[in-house]
C-alpha atoms as a PDB file:
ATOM      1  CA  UNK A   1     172.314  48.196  80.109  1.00  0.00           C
ATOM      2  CA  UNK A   2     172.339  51.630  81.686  1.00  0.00           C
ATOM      3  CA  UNK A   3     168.964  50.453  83.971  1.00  0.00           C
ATOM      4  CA  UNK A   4     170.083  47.497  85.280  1.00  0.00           C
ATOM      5  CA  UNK A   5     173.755  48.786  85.530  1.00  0.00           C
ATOM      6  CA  UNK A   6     175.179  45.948  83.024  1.00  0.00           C
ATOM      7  CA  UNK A   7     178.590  46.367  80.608  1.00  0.00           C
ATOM      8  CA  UNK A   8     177.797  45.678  77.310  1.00  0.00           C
ATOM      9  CA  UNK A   9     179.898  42.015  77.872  1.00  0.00           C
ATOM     10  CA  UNK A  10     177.584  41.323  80.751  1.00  0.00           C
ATOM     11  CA  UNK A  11     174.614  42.122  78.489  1.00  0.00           C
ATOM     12  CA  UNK A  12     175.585  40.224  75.565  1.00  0.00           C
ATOM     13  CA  UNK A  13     176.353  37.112  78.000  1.00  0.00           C
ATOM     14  CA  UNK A  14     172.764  37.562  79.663  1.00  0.00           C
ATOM     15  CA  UNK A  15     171.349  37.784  76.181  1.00  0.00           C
ATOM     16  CA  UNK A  16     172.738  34.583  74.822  1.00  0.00           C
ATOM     17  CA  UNK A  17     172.003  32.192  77.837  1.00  0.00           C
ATOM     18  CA  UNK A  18     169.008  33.589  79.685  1.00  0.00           C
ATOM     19  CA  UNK A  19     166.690  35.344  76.376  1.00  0.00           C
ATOM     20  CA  UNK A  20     164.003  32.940  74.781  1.00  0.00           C
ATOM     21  CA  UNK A  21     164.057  34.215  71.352  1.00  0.00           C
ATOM     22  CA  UNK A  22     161.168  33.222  69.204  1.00  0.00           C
ATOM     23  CA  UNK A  23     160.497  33.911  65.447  1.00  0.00           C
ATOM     24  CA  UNK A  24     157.065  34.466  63.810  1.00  0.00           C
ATOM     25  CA  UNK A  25     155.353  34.836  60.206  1.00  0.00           C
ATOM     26  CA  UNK A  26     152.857  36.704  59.835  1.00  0.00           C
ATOM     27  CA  UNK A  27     149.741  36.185  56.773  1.00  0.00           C
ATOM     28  CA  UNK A  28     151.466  39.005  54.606  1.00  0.00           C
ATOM     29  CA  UNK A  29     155.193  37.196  54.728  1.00  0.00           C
ATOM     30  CA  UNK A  30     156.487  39.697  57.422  1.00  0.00           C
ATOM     31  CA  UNK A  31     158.649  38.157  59.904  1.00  0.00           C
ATOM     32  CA  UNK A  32     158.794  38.750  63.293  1.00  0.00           C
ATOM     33  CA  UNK A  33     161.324  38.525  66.174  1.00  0.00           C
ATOM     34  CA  UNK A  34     160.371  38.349  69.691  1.00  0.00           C
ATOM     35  CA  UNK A  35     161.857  37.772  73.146  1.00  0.00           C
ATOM     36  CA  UNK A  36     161.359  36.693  76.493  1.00  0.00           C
ATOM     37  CA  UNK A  37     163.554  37.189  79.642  1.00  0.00           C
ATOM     38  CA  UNK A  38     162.254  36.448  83.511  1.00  0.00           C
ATOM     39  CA  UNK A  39     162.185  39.588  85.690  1.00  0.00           C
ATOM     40  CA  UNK A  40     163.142  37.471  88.082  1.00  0.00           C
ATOM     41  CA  UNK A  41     166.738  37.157  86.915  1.00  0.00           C
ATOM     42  CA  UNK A  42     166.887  41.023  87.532  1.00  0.00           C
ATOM     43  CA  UNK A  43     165.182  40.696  91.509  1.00  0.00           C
ATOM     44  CA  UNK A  44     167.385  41.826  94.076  1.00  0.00           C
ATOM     45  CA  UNK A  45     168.010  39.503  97.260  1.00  0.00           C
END
């Protein structure tokens, strides 16, 4: 938030339509959360 400048609304509203969140086991049971988010979105014109 503070690096790109965002409010926490505008960072929450990124987060729910622009994120690709993935989930992941690992051998030992462990799970895993990971996720992805073009730089692009962040480029300035």
């Amino acid at each position: 938030m503070t690096v790109r400048g965002l409010s926490e609304d505008e960072a929450v509203t990124l987060i729910s339509v622009a994120v690709d969140f993935g989930i992941t086991q690992v051998v030992n049971g462990n799970w895993g959360v990971h996720a992805i988010i073009r730089q692009s979105l962040f480029l300035r014109p």
